[in-house]
Protein backbone atom coordinates (compact mmCIF):
# COMPACT_ATOMS: atom_id res chain seq x y z
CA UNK A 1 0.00 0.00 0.00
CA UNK A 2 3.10 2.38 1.20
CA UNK A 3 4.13 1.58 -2.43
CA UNK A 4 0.95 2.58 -4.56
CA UNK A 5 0.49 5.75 -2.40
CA UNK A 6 4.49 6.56 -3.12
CA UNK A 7 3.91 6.38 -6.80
CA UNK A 8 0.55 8.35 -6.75
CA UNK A 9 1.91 10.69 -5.08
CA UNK A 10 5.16 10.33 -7.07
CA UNK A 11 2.76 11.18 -10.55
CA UNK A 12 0.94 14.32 -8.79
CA UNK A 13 4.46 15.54 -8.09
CA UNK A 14 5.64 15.28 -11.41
CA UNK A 15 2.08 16.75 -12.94
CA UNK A 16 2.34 19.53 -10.42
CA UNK A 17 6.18 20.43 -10.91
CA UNK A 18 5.95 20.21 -14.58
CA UNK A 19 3.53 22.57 -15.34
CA UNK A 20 5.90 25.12 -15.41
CA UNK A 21 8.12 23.45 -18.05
CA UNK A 22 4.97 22.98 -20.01
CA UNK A 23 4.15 26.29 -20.09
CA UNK A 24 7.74 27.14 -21.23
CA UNK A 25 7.72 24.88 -23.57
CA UNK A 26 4.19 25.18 -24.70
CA UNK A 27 4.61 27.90 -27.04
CA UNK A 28 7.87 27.16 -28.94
CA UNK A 29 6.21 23.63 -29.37
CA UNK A 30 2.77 24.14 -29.98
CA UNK A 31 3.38 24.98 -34.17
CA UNK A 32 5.28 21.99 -34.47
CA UNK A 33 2.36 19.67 -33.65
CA UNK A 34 -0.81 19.42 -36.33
CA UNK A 35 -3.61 17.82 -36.02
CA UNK A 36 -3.66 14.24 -38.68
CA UNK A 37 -7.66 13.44 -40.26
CA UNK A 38 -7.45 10.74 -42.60
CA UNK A 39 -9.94 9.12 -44.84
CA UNK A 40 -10.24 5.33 -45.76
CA UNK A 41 -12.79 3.33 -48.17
CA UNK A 42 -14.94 1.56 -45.97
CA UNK A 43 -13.52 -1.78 -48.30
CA UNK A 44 -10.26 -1.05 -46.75
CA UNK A 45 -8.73 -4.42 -45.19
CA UNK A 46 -8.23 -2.21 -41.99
CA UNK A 47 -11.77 -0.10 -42.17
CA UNK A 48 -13.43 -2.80 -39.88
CA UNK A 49 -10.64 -2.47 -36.97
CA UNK A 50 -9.23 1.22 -37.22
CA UNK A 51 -12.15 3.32 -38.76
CA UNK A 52 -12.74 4.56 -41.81
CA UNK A 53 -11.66 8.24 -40.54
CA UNK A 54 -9.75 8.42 -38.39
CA UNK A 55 -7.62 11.53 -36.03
CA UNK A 56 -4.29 11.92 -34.26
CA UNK A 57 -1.06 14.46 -34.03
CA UNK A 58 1.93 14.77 -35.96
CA UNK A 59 4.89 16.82 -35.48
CA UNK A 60 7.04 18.83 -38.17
CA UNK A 61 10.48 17.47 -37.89
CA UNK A 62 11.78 19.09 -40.73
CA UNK A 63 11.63 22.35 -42.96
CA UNK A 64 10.63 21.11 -45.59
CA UNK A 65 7.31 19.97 -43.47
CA UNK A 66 7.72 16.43 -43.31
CA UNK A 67 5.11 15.01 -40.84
CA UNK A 68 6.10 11.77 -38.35
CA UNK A 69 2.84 10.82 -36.76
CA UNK A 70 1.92 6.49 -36.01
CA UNK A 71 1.68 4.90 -39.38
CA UNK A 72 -1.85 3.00 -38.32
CA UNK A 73 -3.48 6.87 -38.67
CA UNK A 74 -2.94 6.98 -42.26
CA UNK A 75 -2.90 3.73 -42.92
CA UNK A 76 -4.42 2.65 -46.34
CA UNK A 77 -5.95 6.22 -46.49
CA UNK A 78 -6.98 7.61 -49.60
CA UNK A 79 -6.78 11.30 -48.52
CA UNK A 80 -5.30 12.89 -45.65
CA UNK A 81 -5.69 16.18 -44.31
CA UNK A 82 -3.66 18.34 -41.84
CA UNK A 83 -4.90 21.54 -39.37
CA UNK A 84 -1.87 23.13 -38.04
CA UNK A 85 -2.02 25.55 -34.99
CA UNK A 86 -3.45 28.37 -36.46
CA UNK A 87 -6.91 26.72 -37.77
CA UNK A 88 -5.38 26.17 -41.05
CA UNK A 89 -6.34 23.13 -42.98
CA UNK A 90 -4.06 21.53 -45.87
CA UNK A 91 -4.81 18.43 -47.89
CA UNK A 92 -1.37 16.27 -47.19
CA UNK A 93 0.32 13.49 -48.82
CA UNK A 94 1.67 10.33 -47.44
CA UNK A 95 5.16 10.24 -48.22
CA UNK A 96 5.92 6.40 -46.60
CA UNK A 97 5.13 4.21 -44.10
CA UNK A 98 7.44 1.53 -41.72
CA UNK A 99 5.61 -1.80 -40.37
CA UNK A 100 8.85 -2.35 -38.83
CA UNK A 101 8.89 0.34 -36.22
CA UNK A 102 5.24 1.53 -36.65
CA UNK A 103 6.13 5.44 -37.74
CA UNK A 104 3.98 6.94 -40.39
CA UNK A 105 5.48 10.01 -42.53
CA UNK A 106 3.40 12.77 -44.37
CA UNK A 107 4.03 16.25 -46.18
CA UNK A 108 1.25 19.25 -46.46
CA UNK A 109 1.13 21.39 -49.52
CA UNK A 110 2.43 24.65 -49.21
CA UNK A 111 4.49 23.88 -46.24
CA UNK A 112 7.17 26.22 -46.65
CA UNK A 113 6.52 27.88 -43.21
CA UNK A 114 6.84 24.82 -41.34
CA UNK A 115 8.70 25.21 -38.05
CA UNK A 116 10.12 21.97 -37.05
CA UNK A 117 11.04 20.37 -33.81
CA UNK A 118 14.57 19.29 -32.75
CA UNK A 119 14.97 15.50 -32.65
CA UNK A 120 16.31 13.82 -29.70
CA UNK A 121 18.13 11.11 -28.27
CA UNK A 122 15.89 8.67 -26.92
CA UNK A 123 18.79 6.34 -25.74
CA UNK A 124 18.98 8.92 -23.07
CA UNK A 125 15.44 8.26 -21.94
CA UNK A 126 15.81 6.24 -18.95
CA UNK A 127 12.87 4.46 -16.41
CA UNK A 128 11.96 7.43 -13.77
CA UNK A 129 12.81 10.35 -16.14
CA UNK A 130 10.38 12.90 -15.94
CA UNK A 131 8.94 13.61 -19.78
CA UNK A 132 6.10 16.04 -21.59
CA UNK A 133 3.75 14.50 -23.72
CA UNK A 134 2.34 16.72 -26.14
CA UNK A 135 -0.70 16.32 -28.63
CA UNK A 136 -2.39 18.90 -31.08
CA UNK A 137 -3.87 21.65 -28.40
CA UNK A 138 -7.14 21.13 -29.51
CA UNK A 139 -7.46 17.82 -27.87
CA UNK A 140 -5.75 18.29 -24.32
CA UNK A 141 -2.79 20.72 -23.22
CA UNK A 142 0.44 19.46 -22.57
CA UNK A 143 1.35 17.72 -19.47
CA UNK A 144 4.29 16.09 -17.65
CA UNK A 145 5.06 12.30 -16.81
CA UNK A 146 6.94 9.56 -15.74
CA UNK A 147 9.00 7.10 -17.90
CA UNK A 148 7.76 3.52 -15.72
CA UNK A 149 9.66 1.02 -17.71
CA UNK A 150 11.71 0.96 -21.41
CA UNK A 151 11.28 -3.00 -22.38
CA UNK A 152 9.86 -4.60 -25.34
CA UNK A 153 6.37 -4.43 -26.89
CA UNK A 154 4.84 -7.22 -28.51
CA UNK A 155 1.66 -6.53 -30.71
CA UNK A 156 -1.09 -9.17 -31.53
CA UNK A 157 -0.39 -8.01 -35.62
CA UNK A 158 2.60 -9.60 -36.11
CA UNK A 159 4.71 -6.52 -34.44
CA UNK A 160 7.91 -6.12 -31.90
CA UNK A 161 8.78 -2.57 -30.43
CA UNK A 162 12.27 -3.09 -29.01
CA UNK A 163 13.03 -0.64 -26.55
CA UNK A 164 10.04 0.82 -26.69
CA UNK A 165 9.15 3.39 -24.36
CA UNK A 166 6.05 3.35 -21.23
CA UNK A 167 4.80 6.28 -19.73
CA UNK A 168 2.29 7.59 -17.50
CA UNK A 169 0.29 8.43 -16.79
CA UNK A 170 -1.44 8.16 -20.28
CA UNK A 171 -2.80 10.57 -22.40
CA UNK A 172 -6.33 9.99 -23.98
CA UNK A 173 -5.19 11.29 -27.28
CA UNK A 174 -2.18 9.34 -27.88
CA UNK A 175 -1.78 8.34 -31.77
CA UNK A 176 0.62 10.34 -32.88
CA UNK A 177 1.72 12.46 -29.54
CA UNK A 178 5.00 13.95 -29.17
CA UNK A 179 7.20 12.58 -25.98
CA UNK A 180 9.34 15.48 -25.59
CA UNK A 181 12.52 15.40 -22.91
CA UNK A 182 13.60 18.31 -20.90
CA UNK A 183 15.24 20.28 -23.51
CA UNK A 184 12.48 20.18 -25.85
CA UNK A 185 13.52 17.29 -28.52
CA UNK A 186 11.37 14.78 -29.83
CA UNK A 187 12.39 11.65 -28.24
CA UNK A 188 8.74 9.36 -29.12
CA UNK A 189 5.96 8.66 -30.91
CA UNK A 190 2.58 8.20 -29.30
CA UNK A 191 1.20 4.41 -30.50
CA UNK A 192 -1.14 2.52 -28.14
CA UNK A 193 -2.93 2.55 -24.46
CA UNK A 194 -1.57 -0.51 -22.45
CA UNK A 195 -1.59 -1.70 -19.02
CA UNK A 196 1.84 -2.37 -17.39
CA UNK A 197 2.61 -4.80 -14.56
CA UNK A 198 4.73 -3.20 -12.00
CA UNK A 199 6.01 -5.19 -9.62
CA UNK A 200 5.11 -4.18 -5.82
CA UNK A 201 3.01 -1.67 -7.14
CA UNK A 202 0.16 -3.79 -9.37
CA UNK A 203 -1.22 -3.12 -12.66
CA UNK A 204 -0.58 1.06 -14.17
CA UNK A 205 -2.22 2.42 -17.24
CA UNK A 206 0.24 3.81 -19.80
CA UNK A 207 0.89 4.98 -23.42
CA UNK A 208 3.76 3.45 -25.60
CA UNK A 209 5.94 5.16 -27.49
CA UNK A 210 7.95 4.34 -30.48
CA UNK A 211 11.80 5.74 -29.56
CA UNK A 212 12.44 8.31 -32.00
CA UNK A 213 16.35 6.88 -32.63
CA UNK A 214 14.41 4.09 -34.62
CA UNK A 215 13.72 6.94 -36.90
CA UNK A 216 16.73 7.87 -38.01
CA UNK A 217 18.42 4.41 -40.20
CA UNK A 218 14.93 4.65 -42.05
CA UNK A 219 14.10 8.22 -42.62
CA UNK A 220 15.96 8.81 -45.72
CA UNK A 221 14.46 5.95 -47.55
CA UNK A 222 10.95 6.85 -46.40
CA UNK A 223 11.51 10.26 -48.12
CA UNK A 224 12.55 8.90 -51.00
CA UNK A 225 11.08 5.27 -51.37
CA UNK A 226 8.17 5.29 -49.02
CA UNK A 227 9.44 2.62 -47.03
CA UNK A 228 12.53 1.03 -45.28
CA UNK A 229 15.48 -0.05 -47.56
CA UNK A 230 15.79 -3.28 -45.36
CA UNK A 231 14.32 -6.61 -46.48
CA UNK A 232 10.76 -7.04 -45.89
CA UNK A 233 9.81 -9.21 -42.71
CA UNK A 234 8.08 -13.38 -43.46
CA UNK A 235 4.15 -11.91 -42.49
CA UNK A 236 1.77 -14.69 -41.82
CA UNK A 237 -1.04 -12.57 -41.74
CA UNK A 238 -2.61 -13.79 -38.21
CA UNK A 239 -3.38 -12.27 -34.85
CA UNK A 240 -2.54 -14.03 -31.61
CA UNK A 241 -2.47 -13.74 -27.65
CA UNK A 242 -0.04 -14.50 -25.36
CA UNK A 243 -1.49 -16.49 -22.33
CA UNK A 244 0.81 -17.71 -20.02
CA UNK A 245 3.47 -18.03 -22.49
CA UNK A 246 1.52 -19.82 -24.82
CA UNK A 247 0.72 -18.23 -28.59
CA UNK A 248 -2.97 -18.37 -29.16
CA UNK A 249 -4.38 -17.32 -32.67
CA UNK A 250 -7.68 -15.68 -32.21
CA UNK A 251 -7.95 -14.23 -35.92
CA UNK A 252 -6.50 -14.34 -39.05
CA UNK A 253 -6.52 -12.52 -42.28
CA UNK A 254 -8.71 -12.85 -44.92
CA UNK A 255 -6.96 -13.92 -48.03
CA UNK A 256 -3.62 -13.81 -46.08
CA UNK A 257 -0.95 -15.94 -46.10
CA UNK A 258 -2.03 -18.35 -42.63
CA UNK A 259 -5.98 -18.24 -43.67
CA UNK A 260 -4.44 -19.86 -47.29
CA UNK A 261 -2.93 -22.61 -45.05
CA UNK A 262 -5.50 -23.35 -42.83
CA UNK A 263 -4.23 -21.91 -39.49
CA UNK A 264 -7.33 -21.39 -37.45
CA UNK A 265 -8.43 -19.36 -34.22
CA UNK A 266 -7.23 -21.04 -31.28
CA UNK A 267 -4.72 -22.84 -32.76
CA UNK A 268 -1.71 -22.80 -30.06
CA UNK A 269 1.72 -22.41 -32.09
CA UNK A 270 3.90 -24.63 -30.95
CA UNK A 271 6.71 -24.21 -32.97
CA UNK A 272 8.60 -22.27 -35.81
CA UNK A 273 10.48 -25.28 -37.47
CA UNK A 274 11.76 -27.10 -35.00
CA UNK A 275 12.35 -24.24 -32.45
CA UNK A 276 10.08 -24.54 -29.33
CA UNK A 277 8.94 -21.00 -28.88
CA UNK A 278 8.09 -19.28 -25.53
CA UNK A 279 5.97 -16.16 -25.72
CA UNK A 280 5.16 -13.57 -28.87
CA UNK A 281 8.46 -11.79 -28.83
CA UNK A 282 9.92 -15.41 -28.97
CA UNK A 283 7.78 -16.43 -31.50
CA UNK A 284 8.15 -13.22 -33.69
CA UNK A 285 12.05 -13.13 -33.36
CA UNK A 286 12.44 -16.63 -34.41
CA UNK A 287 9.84 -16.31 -37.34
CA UNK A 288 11.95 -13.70 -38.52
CA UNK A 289 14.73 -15.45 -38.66
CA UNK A 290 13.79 -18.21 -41.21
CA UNK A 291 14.08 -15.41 -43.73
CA UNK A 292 12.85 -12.41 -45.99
CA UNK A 293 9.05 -12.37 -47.24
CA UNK A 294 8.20 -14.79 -49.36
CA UNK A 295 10.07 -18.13 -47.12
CA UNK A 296 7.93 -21.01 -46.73
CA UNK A 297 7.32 -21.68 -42.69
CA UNK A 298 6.85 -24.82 -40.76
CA UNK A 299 5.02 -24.06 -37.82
CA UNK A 300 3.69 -26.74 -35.61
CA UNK A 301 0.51 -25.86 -33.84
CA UNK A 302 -1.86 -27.73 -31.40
CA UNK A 303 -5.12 -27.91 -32.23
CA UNK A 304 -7.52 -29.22 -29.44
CA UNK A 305 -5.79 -32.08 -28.62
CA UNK A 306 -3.81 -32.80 -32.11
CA UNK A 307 -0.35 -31.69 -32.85
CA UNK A 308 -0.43 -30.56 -36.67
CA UNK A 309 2.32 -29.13 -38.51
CA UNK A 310 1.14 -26.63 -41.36
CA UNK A 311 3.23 -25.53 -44.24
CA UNK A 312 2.99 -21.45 -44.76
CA UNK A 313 4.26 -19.47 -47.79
CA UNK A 314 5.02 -15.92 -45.97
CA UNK A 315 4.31 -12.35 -47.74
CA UNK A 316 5.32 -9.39 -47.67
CA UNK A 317 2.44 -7.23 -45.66
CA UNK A 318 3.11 -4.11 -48.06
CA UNK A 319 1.14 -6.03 -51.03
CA UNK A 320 -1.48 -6.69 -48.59
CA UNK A 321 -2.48 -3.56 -47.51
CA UNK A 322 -2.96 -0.32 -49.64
CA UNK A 323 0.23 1.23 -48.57
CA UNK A 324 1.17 4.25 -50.13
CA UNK A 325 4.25 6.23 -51.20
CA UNK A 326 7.06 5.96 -53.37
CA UNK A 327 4.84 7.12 -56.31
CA UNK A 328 3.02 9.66 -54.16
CA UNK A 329 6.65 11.12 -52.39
CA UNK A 330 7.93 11.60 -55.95
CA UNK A 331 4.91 13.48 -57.25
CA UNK A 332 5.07 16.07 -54.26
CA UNK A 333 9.07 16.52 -55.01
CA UNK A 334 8.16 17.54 -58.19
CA UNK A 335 5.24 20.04 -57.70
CA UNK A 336 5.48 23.46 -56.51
CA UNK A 337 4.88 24.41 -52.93
């Protein structure tokens, strides 16, 4: 109980102290975060799960107006729009997206005037440091937290955030929220709303954020290519649980790669080859390692009471989903702003 009551009290502390820094803060920041509305066909493979519009921040990082905001905002979006602080409203472009690390990049029209934030180190980031989290003013104003843990993430959609970063408390708005450090660099992403264990303390609410040094080995070929220059990750297409170290699928893809093969919901995933696998990250990590897209994968699953092992010819997500890009980045390079 002493515990709890130290970290409550430990949160109020860091909300109360931190206003100030906020308010500093607040209004060199506050033209560097836009508001992100995107629009997707309702046929959209992700319409069902993530809306067919759908709103977050995004901060200028550069001045040429490049966007970085989550990449499931704009995710098979057929337009995208941007509000910056002033009220004004621009039709944007999506310039690339990274499955990898989750960040989403877009560019306005007539962006010119953009004033960019400074990135940061998030290497520096430790567990306790005090933070800002900032999203576009509209929604709520900027407000201090607490780093409670930098460990790994692992998503039901086939997806591993190394590193990534957990703080609290959370914000309600928190696709596309800036983490900001003391000295007023981008150092995260806002992705998700979790629920952390804590040991001696129980269960905390919390946003993730993608570290902003996963940015940097990729940017360039976003800008240029719309996506990462590395190999393309083996994607089943499936979504699964981990319970008590055990993989459980509870859905997969229509028309994707572990539908074609018969993999089923509740199917318990045994193992990748003949790897035993303990837990998603396991089980993602070792997936990975068979190959690039396109590698047929054993996996051995257990299915009521029968062990089965299923053949699967891996894709590459990008063909699956309407990414876009590439074509799109190379159009707005060569129109006027």
């Amino acid at each position: 109980m002493k515990t709890k009551l130290l970290i409550l009290g430990t949160f109020l502390l860091v909300a109360f102290n931190y206003n100030a820094t906020a308010a500093s803060l607040n209004e060199k920041l506050i033209h560097s975060i836009v508001k992100i509305k995107s629009y997707i066909s309702s046929d959209a493979r992700t319409a069902q799960s993530l809306g067919t519009e759908r709103e977050g921040s995004g901060i200028i990082i550069d001045k040429m107006g490049h966007i970085l905001t989550v990449g499931y905002l704009i995710l098979e979006a057929e337009s995208v729009e941007v509000t910056s602080a002033d009220g004004t409203t621009k039709p944007a472009i999506i310039i690339g997206y990274d499955y990898d690390t989750g960040f989403g990049l877009i560019r306005a029209k007539n962006s010119s005037d953009a004033i960019p934030m400074n990135l940061g180190e998030s290497s520096k980031i430790r567990q306790n440091d005090v933070v800002l989290v900032a999203v576009f003013q509209e929604y709520e104003p900027a407000k201090g937290a607490f780093v409670i843990s930098r460990q790994d993430y692992a998503g039901y959609w086939e997806y591993l955030l190394e590193d990534a970063i957990f703080v609290s408390p959370p914000m309600n708005q928190f696709g596309g929220a800036a983490l900001i450090s003391k000295d007023g660099s981008l150092v995260g992403v806002g992705s998700l709303f979790t629920q952390l264990s804590i040991k001696g303390v129980g269960t905390v609410s919390c946003n993730v954020f993608i570290p902003i040094d996963r940015l940097m080995p990729i940017l360039t070929d976003l800008k240029q290519k719309g996506r990462s220059g590395a190999k393309p990750k083996p994607w089943l297409g499936m979504y699964a649980n981990e319970v008590q170290g055990h993989v459980i699928v509870y859905r997969t893809a229509k028309g994707g790669p572990a539908e074609k093969a018969g993999l089923r919901p509740n199917d318990i995933i045994l193992n990748v080859g003949k790897t035993r696998i303990e837990g998603l990250a396991d089980f993602y990590r070792k997936l990975w390692a068979t190959g690039s897209a396109g590698v047929n994968v054993n996996l051995t699953i257990l299915r009521k009471t029968q062990v089965q092992t299923l053949k699967i010819k891996t894709d590459d997500r990008t063909r699956f989903f309407r990414t876009l890009g590439g074509r799109q980045a190379q159009l707005l390079s060569q129109a006027p702003d």
